[in-house]
N, C-alpha and C. Protein backbone atom coordinates (compact mmCIF):
# COMPACT_ATOMS: atom_id res chain seq x y z
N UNK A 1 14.98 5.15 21.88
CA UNK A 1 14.82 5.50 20.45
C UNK A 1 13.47 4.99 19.95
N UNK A 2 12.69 5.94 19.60
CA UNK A 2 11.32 5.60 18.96
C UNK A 2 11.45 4.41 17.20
N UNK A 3 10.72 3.88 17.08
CA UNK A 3 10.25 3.23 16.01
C UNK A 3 10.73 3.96 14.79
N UNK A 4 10.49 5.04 14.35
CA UNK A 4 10.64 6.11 13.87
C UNK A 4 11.80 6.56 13.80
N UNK A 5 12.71 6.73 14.37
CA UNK A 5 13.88 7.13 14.56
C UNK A 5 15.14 6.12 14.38
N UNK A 6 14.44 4.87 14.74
CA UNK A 6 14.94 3.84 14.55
C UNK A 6 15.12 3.56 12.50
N UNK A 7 13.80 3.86 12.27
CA UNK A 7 13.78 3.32 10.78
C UNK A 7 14.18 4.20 10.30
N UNK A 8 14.98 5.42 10.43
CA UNK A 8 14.89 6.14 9.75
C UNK A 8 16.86 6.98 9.71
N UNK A 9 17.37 6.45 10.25
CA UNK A 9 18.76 6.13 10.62
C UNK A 9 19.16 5.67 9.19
N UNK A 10 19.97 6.07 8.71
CA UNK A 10 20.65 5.83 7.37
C UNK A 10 21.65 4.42 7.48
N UNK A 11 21.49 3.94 7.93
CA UNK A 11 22.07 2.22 7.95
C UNK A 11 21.12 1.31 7.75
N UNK A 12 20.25 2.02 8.34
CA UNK A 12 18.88 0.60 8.48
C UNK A 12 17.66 0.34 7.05
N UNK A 13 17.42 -0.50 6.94
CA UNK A 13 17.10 -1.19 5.93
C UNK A 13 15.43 -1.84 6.50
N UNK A 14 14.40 -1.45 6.16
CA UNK A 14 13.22 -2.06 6.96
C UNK A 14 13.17 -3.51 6.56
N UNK A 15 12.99 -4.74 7.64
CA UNK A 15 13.43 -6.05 7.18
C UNK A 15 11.10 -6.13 7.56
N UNK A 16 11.56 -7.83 7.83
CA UNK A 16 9.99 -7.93 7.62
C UNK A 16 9.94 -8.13 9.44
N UNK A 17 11.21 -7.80 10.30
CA UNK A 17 10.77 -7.57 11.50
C UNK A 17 10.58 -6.03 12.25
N UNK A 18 10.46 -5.72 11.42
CA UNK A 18 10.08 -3.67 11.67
C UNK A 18 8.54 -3.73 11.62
N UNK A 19 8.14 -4.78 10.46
CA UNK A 19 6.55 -5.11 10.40
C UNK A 19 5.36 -5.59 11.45
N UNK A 20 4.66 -4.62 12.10
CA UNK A 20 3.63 -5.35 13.04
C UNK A 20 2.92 -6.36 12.04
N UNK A 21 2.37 -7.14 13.08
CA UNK A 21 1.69 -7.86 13.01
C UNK A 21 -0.03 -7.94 13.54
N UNK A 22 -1.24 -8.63 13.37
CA UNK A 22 -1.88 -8.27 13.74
C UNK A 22 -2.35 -8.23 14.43
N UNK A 23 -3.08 -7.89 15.54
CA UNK A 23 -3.51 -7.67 16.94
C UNK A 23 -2.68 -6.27 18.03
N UNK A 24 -1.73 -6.04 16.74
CA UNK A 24 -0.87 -4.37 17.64
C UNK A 24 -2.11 -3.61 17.14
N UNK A 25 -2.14 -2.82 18.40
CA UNK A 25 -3.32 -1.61 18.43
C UNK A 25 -2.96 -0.39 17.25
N UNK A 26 -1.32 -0.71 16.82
CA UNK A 26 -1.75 0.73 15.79
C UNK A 26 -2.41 0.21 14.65
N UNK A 27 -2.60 -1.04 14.27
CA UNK A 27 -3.50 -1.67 13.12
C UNK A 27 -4.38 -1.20 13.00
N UNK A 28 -5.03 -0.70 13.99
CA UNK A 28 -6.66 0.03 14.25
C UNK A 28 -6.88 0.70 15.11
N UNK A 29 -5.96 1.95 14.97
CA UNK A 29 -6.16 3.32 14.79
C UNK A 29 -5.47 4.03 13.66
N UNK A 30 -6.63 5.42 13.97
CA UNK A 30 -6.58 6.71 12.64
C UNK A 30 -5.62 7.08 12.40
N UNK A 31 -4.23 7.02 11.56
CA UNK A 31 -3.30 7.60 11.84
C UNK A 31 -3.75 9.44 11.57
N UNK A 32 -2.27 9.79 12.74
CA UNK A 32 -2.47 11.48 12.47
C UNK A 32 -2.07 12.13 11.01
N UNK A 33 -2.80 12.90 10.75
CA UNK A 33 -2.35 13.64 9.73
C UNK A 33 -0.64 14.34 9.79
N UNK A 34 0.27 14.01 8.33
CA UNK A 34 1.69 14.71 8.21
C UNK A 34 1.52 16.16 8.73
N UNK A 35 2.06 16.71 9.47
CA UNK A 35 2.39 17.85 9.53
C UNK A 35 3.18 18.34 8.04
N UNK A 36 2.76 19.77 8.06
CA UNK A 36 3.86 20.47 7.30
C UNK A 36 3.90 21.75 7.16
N UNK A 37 4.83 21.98 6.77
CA UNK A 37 5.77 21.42 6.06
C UNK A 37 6.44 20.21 6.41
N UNK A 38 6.35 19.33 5.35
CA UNK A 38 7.04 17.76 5.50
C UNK A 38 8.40 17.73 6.55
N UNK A 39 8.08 17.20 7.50
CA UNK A 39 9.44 17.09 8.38
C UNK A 39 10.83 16.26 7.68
N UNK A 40 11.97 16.08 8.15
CA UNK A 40 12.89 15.67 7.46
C UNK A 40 12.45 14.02 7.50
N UNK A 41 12.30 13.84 8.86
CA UNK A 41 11.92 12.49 9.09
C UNK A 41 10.98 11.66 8.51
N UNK A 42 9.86 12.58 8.48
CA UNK A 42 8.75 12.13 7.59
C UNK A 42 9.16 11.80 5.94
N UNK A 43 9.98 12.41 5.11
CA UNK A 43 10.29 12.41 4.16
C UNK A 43 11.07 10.61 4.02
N UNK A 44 12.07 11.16 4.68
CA UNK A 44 13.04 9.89 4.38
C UNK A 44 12.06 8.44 5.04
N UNK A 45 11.50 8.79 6.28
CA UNK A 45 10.59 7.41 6.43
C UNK A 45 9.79 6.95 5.17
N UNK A 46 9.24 7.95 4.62
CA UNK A 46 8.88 7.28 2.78
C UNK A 46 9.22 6.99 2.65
N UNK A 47 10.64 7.15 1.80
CA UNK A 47 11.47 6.86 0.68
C UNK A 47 12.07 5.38 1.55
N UNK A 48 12.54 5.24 2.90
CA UNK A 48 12.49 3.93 2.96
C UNK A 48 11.62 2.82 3.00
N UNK A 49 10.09 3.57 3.07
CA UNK A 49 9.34 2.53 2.91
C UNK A 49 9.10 1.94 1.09
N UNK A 50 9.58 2.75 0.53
CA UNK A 50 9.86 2.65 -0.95
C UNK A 50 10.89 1.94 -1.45
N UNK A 51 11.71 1.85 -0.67
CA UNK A 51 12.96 1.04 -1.03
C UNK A 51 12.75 -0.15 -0.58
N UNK A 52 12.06 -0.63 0.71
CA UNK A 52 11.35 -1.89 1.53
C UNK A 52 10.68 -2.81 -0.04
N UNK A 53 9.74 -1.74 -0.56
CA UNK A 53 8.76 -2.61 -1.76
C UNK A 53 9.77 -3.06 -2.79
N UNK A 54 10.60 -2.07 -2.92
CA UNK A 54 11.95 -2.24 -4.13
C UNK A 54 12.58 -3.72 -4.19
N UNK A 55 13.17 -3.49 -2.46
CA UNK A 55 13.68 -4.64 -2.40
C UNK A 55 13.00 -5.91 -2.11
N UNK A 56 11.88 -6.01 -1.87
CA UNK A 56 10.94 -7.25 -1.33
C UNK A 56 10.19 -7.69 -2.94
N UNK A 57 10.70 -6.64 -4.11
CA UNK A 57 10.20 -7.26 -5.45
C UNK A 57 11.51 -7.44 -6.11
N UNK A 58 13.26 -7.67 -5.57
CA UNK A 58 13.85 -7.85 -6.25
C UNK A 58 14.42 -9.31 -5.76
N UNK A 59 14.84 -10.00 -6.41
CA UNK A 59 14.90 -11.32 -6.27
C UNK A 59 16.03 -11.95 -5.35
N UNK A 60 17.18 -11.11 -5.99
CA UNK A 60 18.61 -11.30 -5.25
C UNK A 60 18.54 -10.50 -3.73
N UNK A 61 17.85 -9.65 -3.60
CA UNK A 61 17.75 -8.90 -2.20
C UNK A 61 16.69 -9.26 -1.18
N UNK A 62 15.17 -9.34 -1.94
CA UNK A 62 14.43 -10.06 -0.92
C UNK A 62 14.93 -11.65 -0.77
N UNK A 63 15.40 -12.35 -1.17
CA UNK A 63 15.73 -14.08 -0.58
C UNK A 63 17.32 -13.62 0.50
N UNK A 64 17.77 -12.23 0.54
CA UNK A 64 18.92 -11.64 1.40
C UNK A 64 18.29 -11.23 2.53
N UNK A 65 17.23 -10.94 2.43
CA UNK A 65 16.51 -10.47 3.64
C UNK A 65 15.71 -11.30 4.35
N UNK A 66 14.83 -11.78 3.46
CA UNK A 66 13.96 -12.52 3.85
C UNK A 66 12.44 -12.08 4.30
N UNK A 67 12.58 -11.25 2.60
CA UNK A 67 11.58 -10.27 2.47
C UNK A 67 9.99 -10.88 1.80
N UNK A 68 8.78 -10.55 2.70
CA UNK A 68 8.06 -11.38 1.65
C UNK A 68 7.68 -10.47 0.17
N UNK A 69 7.34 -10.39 -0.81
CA UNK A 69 7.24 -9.50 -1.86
C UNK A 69 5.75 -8.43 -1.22
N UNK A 70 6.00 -7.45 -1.97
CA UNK A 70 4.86 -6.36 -1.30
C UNK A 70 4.50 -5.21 -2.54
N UNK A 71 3.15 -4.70 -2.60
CA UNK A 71 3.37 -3.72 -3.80
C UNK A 71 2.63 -2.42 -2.91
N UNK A 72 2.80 -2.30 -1.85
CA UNK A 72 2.34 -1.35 -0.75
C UNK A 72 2.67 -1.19 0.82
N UNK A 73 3.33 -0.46 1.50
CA UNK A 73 3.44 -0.60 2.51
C UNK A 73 2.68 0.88 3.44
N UNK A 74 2.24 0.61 4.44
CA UNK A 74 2.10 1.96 4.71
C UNK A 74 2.64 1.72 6.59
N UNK A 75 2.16 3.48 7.17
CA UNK A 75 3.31 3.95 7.96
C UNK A 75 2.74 2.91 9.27
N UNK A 76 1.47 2.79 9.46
CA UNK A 76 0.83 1.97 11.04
C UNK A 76 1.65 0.69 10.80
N UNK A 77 1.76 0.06 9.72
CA UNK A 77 2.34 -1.32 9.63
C UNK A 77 3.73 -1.45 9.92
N UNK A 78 4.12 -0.06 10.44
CA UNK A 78 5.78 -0.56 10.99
C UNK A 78 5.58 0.40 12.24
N UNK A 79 4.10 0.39 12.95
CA UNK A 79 3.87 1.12 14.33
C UNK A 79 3.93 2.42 14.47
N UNK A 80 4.19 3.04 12.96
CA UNK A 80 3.97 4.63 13.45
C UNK A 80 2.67 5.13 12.86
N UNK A 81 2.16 5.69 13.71
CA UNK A 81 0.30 6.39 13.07
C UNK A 81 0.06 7.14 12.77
N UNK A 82 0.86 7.26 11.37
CA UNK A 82 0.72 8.57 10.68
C UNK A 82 0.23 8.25 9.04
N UNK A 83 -0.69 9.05 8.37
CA UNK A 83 -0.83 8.79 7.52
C UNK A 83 -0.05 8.95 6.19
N UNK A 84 1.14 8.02 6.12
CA UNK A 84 2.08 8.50 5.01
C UNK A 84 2.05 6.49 4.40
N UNK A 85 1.57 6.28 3.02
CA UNK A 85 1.92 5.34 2.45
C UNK A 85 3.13 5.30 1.12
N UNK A 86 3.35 3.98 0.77
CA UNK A 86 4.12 4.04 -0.44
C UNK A 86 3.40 2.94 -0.97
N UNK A 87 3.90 3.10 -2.60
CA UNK A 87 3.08 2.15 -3.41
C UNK A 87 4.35 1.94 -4.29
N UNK A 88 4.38 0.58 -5.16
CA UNK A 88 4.99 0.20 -6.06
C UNK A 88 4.87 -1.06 -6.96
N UNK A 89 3.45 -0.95 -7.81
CA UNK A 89 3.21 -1.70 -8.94
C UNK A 89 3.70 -1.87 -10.15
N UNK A 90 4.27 -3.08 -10.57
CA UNK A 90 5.18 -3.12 -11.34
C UNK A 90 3.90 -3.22 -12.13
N UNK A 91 4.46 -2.79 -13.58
CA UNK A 91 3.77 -2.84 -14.46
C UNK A 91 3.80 -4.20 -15.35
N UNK A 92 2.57 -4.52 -16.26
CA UNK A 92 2.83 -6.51 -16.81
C UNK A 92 3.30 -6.22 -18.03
N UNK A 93 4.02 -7.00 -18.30
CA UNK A 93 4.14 -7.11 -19.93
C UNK A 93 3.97 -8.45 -20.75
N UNK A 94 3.49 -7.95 -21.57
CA UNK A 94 3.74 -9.82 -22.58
C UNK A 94 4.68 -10.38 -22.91
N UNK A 95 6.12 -9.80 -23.25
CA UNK A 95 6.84 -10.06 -23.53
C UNK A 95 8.20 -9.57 -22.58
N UNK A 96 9.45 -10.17 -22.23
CA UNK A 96 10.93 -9.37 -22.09
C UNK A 96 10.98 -8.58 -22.93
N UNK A 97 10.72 -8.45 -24.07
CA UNK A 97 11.56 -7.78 -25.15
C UNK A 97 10.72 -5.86 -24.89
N UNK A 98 9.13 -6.59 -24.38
CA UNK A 98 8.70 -5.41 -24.09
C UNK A 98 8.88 -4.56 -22.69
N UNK A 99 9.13 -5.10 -22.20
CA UNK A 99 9.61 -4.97 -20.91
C UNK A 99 10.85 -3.70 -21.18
N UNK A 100 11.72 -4.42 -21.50
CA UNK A 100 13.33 -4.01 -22.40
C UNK A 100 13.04 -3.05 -22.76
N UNK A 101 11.91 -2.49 -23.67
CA UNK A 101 11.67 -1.00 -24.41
C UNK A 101 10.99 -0.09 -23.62
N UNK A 102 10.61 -0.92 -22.72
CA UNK A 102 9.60 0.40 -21.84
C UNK A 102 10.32 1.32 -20.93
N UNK A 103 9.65 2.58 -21.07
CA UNK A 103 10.39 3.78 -20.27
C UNK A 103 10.13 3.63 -18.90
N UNK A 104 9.23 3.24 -18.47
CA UNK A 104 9.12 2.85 -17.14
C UNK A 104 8.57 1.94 -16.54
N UNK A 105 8.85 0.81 -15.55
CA UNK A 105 8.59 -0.47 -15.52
C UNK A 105 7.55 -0.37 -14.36
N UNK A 106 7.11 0.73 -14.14
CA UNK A 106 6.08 0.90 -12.77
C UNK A 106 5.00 1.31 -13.23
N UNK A 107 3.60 1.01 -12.87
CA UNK A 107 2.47 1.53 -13.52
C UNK A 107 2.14 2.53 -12.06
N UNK A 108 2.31 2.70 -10.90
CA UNK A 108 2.37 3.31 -9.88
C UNK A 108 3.60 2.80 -9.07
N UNK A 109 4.19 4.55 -9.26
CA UNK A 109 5.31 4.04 -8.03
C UNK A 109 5.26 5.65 -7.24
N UNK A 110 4.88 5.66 -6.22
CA UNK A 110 4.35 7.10 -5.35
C UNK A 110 4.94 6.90 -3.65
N UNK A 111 5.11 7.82 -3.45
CA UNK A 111 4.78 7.99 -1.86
C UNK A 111 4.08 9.18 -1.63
N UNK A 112 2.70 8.85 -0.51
CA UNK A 112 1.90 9.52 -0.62
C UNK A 112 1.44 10.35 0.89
N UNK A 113 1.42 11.49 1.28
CA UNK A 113 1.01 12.12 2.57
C UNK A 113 -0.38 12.40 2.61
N UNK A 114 -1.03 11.92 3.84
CA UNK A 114 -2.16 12.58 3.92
C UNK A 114 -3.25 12.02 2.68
N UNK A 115 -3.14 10.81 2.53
CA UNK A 115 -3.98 10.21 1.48
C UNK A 115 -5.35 10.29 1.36
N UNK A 116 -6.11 10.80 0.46
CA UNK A 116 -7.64 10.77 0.97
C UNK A 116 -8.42 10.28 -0.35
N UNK A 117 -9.53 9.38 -0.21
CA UNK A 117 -10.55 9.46 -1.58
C UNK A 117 -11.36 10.59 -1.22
N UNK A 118 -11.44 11.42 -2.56
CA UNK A 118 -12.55 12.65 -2.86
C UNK A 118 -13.50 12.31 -3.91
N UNK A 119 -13.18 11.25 -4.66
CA UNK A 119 -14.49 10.68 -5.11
C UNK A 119 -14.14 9.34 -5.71
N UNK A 120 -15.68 8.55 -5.98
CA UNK A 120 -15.01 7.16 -6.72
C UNK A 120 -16.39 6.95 -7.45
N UNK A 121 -16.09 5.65 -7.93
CA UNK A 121 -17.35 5.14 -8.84
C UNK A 121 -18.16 4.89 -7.87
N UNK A 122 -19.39 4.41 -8.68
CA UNK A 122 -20.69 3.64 -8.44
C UNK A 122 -20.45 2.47 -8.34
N UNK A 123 -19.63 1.63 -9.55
CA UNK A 123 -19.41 0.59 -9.61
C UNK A 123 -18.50 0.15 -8.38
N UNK A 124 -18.65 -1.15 -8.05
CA UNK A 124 -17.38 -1.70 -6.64
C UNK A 124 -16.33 -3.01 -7.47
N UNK A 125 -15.43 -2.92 -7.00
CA UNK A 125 -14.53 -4.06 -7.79
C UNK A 125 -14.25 -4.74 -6.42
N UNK A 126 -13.00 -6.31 -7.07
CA UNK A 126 -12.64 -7.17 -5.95
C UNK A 126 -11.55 -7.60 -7.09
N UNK A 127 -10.35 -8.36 -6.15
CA UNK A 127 -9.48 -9.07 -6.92
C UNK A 127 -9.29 -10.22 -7.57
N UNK A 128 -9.72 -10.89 -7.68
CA UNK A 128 -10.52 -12.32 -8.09
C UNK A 128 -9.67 -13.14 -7.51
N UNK A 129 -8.25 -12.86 -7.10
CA UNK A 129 -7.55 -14.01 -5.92
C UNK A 129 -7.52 -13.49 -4.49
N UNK A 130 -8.48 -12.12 -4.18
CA UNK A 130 -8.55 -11.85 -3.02
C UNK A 130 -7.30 -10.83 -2.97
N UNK A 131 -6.67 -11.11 -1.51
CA UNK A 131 -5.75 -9.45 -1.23
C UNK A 131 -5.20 -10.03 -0.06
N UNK A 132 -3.57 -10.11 0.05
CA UNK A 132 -2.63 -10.17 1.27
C UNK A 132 -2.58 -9.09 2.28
N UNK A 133 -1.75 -9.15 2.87
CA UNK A 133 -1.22 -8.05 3.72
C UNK A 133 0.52 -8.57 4.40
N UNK A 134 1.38 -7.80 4.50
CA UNK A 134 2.23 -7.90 4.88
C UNK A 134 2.13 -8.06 6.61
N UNK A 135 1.17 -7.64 7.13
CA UNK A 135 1.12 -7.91 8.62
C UNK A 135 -0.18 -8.79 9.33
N UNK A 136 -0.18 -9.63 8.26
CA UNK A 136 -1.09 -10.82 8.11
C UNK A 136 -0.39 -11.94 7.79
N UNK A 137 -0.23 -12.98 8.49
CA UNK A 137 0.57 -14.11 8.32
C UNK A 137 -0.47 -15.00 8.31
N UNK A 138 -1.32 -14.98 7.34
CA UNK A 138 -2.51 -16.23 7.12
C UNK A 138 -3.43 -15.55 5.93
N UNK A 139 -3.81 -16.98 5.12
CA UNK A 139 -4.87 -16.78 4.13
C UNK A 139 -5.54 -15.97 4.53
N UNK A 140 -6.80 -15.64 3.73
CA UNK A 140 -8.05 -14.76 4.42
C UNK A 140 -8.80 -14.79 2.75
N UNK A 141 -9.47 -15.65 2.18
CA UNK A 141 -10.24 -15.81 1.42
C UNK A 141 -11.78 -15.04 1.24
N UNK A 142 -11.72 -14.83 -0.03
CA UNK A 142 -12.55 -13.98 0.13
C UNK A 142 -12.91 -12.57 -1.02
N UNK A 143 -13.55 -11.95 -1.49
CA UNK A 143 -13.80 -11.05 -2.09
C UNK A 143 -13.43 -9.70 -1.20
N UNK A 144 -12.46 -9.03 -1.49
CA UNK A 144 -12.66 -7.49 -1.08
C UNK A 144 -12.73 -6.54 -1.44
N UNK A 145 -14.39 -6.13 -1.05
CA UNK A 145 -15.00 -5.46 -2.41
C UNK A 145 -14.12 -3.54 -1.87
N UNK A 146 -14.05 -3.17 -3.23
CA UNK A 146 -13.71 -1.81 -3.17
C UNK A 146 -14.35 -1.07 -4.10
N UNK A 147 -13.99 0.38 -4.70
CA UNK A 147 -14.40 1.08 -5.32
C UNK A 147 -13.51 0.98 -6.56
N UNK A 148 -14.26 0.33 -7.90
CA UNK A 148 -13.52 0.31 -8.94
C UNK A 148 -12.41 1.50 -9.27
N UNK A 149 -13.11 2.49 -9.41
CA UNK A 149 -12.60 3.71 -9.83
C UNK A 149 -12.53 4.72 -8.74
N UNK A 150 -10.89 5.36 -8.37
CA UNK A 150 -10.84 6.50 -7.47
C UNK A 150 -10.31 7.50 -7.75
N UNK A 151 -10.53 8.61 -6.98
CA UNK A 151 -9.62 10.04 -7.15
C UNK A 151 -9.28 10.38 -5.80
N UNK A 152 -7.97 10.14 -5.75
CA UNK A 152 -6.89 10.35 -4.35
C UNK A 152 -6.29 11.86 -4.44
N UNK A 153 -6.44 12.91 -3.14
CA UNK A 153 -5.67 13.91 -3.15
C UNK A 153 -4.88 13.52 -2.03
N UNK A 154 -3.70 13.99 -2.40
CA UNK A 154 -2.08 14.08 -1.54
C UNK A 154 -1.90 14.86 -1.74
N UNK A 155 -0.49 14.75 -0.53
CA UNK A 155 1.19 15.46 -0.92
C UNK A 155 2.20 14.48 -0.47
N UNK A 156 2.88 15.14 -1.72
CA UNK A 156 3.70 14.34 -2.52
C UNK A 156 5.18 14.74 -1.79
N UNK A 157 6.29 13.81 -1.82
CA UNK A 157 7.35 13.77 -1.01
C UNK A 157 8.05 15.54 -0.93
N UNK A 158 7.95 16.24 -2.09
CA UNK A 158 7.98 17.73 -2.16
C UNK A 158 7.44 18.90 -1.32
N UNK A 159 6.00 18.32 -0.69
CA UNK A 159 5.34 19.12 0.30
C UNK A 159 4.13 19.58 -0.65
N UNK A 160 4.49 19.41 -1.89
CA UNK A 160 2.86 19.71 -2.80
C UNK A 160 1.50 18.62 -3.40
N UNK A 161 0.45 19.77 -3.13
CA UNK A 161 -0.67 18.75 -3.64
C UNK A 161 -0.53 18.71 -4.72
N UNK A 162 -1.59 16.94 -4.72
CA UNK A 162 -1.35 15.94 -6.21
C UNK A 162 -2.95 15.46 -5.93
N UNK A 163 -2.93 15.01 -7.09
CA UNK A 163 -4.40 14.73 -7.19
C UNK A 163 -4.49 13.58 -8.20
N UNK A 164 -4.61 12.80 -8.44
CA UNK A 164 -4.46 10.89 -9.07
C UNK A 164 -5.53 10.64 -9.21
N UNK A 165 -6.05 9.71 -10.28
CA UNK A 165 -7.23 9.12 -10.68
C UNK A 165 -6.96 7.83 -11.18
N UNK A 166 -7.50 6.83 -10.42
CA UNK A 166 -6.85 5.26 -10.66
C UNK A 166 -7.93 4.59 -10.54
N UNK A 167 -7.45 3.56 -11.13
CA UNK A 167 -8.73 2.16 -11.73
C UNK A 167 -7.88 0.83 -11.56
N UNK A 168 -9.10 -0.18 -11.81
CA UNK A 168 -8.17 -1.33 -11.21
C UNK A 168 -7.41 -1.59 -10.61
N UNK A 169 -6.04 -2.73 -10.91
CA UNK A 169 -5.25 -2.94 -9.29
C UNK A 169 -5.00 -1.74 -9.13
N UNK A 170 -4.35 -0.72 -9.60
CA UNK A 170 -3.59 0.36 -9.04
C UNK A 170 -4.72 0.82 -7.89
N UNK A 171 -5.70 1.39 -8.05
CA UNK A 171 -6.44 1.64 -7.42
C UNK A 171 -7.14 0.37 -5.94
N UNK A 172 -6.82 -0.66 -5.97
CA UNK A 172 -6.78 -1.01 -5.01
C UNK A 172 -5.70 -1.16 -4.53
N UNK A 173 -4.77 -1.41 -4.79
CA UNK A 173 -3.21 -1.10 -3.43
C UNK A 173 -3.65 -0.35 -2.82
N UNK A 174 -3.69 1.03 -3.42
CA UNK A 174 -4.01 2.89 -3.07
C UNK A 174 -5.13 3.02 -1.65
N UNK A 175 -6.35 1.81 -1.96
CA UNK A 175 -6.93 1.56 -1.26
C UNK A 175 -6.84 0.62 0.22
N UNK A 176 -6.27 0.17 -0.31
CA UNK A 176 -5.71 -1.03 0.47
C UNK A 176 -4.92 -0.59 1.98
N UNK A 177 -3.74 0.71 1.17
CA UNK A 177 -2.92 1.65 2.16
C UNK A 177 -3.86 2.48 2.78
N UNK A 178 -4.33 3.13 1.95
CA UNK A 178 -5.31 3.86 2.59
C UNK A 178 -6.00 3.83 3.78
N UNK A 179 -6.80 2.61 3.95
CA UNK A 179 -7.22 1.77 4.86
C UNK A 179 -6.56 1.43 6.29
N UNK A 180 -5.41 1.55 5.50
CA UNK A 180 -4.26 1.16 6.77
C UNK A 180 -4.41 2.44 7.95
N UNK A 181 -4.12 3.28 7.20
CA UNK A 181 -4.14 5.14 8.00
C UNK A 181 -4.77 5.09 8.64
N UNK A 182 -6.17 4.34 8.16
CA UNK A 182 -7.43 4.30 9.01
C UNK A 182 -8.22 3.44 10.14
N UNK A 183 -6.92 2.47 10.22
CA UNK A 183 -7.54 1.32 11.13
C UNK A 183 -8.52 0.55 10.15
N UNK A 184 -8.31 0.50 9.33
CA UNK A 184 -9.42 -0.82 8.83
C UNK A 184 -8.40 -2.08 7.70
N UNK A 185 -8.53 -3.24 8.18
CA UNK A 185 -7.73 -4.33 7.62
C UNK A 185 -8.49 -4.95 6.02
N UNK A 186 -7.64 -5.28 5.55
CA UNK A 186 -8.24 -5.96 4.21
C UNK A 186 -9.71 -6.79 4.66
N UNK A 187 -9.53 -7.88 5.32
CA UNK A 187 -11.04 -8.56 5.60
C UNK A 187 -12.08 -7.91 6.34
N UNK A 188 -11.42 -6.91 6.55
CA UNK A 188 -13.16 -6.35 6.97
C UNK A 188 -14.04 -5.67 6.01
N UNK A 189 -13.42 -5.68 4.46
CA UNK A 189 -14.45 -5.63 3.41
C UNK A 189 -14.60 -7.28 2.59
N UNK A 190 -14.23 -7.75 3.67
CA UNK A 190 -15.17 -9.40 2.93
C UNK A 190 -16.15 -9.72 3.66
N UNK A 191 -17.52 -9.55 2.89
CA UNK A 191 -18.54 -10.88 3.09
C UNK A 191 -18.57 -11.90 4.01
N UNK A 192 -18.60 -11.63 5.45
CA UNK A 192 -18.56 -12.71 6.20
C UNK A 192 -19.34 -14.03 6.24
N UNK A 193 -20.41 -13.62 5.94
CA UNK A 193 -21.36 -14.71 5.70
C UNK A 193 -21.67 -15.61 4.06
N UNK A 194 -20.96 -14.39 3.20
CA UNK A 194 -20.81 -15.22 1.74
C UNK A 194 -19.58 -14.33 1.33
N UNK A 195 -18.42 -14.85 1.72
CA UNK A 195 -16.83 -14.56 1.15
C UNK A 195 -16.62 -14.07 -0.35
N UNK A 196 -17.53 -14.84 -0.74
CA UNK A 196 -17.17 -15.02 -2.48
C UNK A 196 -18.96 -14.49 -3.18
N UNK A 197 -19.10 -13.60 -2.40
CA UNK A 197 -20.62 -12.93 -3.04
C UNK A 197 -20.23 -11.74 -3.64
N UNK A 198 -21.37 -11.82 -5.20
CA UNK A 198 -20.50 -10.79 -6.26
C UNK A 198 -21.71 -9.81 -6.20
N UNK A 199 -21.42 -8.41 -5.49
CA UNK A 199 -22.78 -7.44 -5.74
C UNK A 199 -22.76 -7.34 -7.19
N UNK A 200 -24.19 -6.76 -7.36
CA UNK A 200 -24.58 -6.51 -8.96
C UNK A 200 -23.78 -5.35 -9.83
N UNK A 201 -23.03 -6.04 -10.77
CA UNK A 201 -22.49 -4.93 -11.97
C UNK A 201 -21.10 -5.06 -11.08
N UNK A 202 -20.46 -5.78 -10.07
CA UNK A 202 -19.17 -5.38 -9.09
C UNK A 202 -17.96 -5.75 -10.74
N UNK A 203 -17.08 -5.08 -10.52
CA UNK A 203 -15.64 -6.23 -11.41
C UNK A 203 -15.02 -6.70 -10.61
N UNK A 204 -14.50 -7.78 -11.09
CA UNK A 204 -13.58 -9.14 -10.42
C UNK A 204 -12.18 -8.70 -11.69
N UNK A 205 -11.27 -8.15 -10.67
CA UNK A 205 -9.73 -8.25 -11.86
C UNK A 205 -9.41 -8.90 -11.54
N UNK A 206 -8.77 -9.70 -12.52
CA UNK A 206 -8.15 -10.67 -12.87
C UNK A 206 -6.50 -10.74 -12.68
């Protein structure tokens, strides 16, 4: 039974041992482009990688699992090399009470096929506490500079193109997965020789 077939079995639940780690060769390689029409498999492998972020940001279920929290997962990081990510940024609020009124508590919540940037800013951003990874079990300090502002075309769990325009964090998760498809890890956009070097005009979110 493939990886794939495995996660994708209606019992199974992706824990944080479905998760490579780093030095597996699918870390860095291209994943293939979704076929489609969206296969069945392909579909539901989303939606469980969507439920993975769900539960690794809910409190009573990730300390059941022994989930670390995540606001992105994509498909190489559980060994299959295909380019299908999910995202799920909770949105901040100032208050519970605002929280309580809001129609939706996600500022991005997507699963995405075939992810691509078709354009971005001039300007480059970084996170000002840097950037994890779920298949990284160690710090990694550092600035990782990205493109403030992007425009991502997909398809969307339906089989149709979508087209998104994101800024700040949202736009780096997006990036972040992205990356993944592609064989390239969070620190290989840090500054090796100056970690914490700010190009001119870059933003640092906060």
């Amino acid at each position: 039974m493939s990886i794939q077939e495995k996660l994708i079995k209606a019992s199974h639940l992706i824990d944080m041992d479905d998760i490579v780690r780093e030095g597996n060769p699918t870390l860095r390689a291209v994943g293939a482009d979704v076929e489609l029409p969206l296969s069945d498999e392909d579909i539901i492998l989303g939606e469980k990688m969507l439920e993975f972020l769900r539960n690794s940001q809910d409190p009573v279920m990730s300390e059941k699992m022994g989930l670390r929290g995540g606001v992105g997962l994509a498909a190489p990081q559980l060994d299959v090399s295909k380019k299908i990510i999910a995202c799920l940024v909770p949105k901040e609020f100032e208050s519970e009470e605002a929280a309580e009124k809001a129609n939706e508590a996600y500022s991005l919540a997507t699963i995405m096929y075939n992810a691509k940037i078709v354009a971005h800013s001039v300007q480059d951003a970084a996170l000002a506490d840097g950037e994890g990874c779920l298949s990284v079990d160690r710090d990694v300090p550092g600035y990782v500079v990205r493109h403030a502002r992007v425009t991502i075309d997909y398809i969307d769990k339906n089989g149709d193109k979508q087209r998104i325009k994101l800024k700040g964090y949202d736009a780096m998760v997006v990036q972040h997965e992205i990356d993944h498809t592609n064989g390239i890890m969070f620190y290989d956009r840090i500054n090796e020789a100056n970690p914490f070097a700010i190009k001119d005009d870059m933003l640092i979110i906060e």
